[in-house]
N, C-alpha and C. Protein backbone atom coordinates (compact mmCIF):
# COMPACT_ATOMS: atom_id res chain seq x y z
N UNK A 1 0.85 -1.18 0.00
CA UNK A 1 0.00 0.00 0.00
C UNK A 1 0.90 1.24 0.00
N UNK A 2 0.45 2.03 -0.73
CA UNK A 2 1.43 3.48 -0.85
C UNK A 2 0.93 4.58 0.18
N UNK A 3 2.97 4.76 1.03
CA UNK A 3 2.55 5.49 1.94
C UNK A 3 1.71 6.53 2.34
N UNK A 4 1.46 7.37 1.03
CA UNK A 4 0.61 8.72 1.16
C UNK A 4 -0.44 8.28 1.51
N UNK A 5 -1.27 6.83 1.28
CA UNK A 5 -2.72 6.59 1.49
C UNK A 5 -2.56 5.91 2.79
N UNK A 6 -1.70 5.31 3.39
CA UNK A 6 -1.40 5.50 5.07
C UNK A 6 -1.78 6.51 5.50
N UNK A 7 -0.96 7.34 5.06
CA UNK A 7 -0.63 8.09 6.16
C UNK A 7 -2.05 9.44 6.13
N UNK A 8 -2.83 9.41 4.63
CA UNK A 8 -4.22 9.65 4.94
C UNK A 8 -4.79 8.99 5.34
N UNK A 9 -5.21 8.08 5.52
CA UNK A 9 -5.91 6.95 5.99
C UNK A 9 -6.18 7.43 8.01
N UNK A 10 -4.59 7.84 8.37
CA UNK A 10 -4.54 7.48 9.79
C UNK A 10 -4.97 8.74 10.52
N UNK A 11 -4.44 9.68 9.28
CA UNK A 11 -4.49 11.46 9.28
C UNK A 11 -6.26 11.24 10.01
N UNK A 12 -7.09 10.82 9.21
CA UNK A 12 -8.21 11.17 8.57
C UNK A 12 -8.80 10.17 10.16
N UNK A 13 -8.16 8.57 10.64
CA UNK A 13 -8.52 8.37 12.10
C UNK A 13 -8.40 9.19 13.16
N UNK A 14 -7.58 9.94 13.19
CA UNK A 14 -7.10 10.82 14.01
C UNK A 14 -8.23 12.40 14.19
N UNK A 15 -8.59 12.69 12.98
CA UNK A 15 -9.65 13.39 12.93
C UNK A 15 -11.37 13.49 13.18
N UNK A 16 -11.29 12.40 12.89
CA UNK A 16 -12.92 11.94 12.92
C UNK A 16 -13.62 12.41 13.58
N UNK A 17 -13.44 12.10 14.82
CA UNK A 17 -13.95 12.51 16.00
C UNK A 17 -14.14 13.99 16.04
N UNK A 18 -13.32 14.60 15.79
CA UNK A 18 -13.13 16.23 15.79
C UNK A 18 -14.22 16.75 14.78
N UNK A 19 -14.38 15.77 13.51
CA UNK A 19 -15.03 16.48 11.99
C UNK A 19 -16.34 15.80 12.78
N UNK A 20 -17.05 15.08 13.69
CA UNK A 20 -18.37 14.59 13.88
C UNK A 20 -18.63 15.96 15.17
N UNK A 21 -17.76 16.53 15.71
CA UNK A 21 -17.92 17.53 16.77
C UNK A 21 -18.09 18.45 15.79
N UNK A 22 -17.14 19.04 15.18
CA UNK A 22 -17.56 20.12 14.12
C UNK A 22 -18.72 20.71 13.20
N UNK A 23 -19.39 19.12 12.85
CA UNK A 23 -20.40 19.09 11.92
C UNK A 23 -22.03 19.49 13.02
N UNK A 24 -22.04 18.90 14.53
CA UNK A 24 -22.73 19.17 15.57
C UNK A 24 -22.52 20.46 15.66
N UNK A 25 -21.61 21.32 15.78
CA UNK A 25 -21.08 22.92 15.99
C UNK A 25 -22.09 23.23 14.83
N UNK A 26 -21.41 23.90 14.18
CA UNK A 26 -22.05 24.42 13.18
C UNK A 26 -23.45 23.70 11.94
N UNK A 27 -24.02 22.76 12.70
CA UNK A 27 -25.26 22.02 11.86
C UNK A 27 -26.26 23.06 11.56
N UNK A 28 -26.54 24.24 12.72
CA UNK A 28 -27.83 24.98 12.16
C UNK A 28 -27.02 26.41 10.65
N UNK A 29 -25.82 26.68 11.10
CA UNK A 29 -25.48 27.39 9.82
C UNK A 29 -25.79 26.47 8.95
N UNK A 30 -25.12 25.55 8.57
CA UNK A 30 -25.22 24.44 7.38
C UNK A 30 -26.70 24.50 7.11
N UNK A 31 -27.55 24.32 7.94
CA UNK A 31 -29.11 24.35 7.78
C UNK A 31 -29.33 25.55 6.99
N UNK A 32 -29.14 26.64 7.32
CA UNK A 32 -29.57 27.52 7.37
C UNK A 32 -29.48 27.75 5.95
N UNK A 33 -27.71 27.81 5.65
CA UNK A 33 -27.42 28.05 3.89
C UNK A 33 -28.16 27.10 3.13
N UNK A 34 -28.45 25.66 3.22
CA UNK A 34 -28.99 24.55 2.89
C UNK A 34 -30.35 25.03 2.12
N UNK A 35 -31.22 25.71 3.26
CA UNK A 35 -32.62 26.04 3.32
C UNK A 35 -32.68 27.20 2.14
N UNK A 36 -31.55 27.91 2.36
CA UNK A 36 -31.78 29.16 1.30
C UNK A 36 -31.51 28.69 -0.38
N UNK A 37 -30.64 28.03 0.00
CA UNK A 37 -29.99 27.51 -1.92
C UNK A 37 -31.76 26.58 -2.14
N UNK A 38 -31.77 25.89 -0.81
CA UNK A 38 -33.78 25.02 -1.88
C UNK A 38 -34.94 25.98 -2.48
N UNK A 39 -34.59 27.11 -1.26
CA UNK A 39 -35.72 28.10 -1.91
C UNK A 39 -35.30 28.60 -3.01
N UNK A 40 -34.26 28.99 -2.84
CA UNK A 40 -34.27 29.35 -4.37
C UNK A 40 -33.95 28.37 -5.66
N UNK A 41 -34.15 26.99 -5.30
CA UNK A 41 -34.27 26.36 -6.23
C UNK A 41 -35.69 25.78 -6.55
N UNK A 42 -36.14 26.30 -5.55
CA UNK A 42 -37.96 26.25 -5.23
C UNK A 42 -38.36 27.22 -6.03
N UNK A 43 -37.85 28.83 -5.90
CA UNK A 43 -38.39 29.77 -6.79
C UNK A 43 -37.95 29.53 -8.08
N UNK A 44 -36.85 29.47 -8.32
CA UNK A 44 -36.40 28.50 -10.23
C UNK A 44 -37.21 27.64 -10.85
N UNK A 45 -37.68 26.70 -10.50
CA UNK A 45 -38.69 25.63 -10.55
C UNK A 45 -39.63 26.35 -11.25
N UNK A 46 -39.73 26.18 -12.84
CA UNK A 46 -41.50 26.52 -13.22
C UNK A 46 -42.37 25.72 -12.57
N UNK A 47 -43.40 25.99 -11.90
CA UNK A 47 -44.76 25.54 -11.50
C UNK A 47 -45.30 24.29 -12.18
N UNK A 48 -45.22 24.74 -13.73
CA UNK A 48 -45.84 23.99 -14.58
C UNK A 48 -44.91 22.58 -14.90
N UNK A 49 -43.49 22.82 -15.10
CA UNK A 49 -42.35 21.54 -14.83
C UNK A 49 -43.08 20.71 -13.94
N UNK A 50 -43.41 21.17 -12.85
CA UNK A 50 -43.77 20.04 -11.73
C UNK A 50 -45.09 19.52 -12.03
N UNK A 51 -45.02 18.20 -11.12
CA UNK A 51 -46.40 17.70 -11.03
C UNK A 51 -47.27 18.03 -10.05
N UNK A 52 -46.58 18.22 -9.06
CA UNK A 52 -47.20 18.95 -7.90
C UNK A 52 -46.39 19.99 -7.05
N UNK A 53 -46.96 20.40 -6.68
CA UNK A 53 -46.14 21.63 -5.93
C UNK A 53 -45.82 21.14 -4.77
N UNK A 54 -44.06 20.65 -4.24
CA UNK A 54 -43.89 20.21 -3.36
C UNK A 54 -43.08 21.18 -2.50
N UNK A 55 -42.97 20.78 -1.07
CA UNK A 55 -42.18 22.28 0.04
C UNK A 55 -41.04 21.79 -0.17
N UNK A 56 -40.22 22.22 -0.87
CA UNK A 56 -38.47 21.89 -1.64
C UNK A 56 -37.81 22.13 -0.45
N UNK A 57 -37.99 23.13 0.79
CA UNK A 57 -37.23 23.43 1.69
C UNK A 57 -37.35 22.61 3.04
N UNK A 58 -38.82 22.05 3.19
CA UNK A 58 -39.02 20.97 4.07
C UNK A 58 -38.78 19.93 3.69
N UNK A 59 -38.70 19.68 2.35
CA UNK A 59 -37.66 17.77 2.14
C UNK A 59 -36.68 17.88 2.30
N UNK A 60 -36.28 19.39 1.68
CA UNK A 60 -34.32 19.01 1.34
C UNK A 60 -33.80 19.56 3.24
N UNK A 61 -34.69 19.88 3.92
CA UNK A 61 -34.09 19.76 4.72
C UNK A 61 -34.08 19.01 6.03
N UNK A 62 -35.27 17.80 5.50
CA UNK A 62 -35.26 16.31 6.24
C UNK A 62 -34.25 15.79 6.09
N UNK A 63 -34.00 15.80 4.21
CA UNK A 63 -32.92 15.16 3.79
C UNK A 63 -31.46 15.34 4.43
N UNK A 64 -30.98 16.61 4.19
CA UNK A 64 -29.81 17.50 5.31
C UNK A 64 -29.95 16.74 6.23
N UNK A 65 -30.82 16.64 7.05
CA UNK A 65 -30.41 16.25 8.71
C UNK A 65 -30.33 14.70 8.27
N UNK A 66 -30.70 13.93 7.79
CA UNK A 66 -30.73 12.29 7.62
C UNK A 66 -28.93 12.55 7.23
N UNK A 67 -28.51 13.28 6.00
CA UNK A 67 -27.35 13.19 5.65
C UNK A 67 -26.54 13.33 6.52
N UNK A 68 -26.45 14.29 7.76
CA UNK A 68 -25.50 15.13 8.35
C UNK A 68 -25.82 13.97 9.78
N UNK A 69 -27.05 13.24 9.94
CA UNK A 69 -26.58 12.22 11.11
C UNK A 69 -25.89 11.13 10.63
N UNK A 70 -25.65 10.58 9.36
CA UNK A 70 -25.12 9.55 8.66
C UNK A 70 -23.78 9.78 9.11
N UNK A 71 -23.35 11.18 8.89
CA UNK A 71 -22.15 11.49 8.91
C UNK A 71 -21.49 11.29 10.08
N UNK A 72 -22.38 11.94 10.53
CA UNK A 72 -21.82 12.17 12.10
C UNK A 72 -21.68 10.58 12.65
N UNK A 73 -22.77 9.55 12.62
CA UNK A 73 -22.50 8.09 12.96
C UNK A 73 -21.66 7.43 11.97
N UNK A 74 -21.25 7.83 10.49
CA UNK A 74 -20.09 7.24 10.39
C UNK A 74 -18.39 7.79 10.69
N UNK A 75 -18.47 9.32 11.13
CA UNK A 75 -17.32 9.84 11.75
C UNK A 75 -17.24 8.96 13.19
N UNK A 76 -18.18 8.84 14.08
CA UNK A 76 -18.24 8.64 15.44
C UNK A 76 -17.51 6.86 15.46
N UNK A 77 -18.30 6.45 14.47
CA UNK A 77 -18.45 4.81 14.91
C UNK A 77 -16.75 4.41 14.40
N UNK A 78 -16.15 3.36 15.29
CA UNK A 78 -14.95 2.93 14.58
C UNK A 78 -14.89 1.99 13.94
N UNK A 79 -14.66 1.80 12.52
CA UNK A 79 -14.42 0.71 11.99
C UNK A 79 -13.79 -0.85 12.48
N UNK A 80 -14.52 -1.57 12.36
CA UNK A 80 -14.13 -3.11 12.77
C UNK A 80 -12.80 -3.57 12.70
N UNK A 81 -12.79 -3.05 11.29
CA UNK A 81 -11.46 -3.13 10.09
C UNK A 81 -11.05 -2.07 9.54
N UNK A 82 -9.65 -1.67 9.65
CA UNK A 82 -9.20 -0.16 8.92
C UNK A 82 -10.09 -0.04 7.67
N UNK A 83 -10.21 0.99 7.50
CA UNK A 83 -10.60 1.64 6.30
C UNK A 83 -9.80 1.68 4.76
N UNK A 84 -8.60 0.72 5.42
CA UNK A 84 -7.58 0.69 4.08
C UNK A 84 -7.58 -0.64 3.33
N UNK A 85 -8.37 -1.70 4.21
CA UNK A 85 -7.97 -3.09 3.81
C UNK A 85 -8.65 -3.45 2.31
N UNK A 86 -7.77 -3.85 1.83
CA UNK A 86 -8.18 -4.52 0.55
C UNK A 86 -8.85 -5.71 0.25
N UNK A 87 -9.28 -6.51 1.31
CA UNK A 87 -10.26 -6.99 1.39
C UNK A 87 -11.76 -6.67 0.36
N UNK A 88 -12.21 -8.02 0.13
CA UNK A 88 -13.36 -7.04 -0.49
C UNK A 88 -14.89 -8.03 0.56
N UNK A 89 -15.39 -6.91 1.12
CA UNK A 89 -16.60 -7.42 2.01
C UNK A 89 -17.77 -7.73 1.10
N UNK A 90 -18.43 -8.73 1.30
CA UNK A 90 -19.53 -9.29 0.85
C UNK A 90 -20.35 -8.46 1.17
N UNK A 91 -21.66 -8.35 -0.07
CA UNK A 91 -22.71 -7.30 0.41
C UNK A 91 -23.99 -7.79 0.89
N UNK A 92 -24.41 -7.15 1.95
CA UNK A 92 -25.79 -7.53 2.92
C UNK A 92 -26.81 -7.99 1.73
N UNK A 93 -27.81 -8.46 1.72
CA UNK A 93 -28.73 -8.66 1.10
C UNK A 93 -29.73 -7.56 1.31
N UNK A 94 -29.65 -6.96 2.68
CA UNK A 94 -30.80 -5.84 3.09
C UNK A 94 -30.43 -4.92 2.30
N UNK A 95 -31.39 -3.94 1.93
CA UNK A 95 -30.67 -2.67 1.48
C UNK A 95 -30.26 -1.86 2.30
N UNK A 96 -29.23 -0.94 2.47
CA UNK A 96 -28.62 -0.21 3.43
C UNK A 96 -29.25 1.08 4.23
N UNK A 97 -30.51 1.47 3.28
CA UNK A 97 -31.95 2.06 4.07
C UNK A 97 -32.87 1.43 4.92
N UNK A 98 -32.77 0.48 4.78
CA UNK A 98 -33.67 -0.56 5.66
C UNK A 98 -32.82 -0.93 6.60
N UNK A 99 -31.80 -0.87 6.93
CA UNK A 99 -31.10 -1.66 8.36
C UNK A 99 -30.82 -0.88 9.43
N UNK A 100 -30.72 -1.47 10.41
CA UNK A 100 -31.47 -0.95 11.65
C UNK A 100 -30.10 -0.25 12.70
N UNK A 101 -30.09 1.17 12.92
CA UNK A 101 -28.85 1.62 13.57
C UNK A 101 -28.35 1.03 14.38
């Protein structure tokens, strides 16, 4: 394995923890800019494009928080197995929306 992807690899263990505190810090800015770029991709949106008129700023920002706890539980949680192994893991049969935290 080539050292530079070590030594990111360990960089990036070493951080984690810090980038899942960080992302908790500042989650309602992130919200906040989040909310403004939907509306205005809410006001862009011809009316007539759509099929129905949906609240662009209340999904995309269910969505945001589903994304930004993903994150945060995959910064938090430690891998079983480094993150470098070349291994190749067999895939669940469940889909990865359906399984249970």
């Amino acid at each position: 394995m080539p050292l530079r992807k070590v030594v990111r690899e360990s960089a990036f263990n070493l951080a984690r923890r810090d980038l899942a505190l960080f992302l908790e810090e500042h989650e309602d800015d992130l919200l906040a800019v989040f909310r403004e770029e939907m509306q205005r991709l809410d006001d862009e949106l011809p009316e007539e494009a759509a099929l129905i008129d949906l609240n662009m700023v209340g999904i995309g920002d269910m969505i945001l928080k589903a994304a930004l706890r993903a994150l945060r539980r995959f910064l938090r949680e430690v891998p079983e197995k480094p993150l470098c192994s070349t291994e190749v893991q067999p895939v669940e049969s469940v889909p990865f929306w359906r399984r249970k935290p």
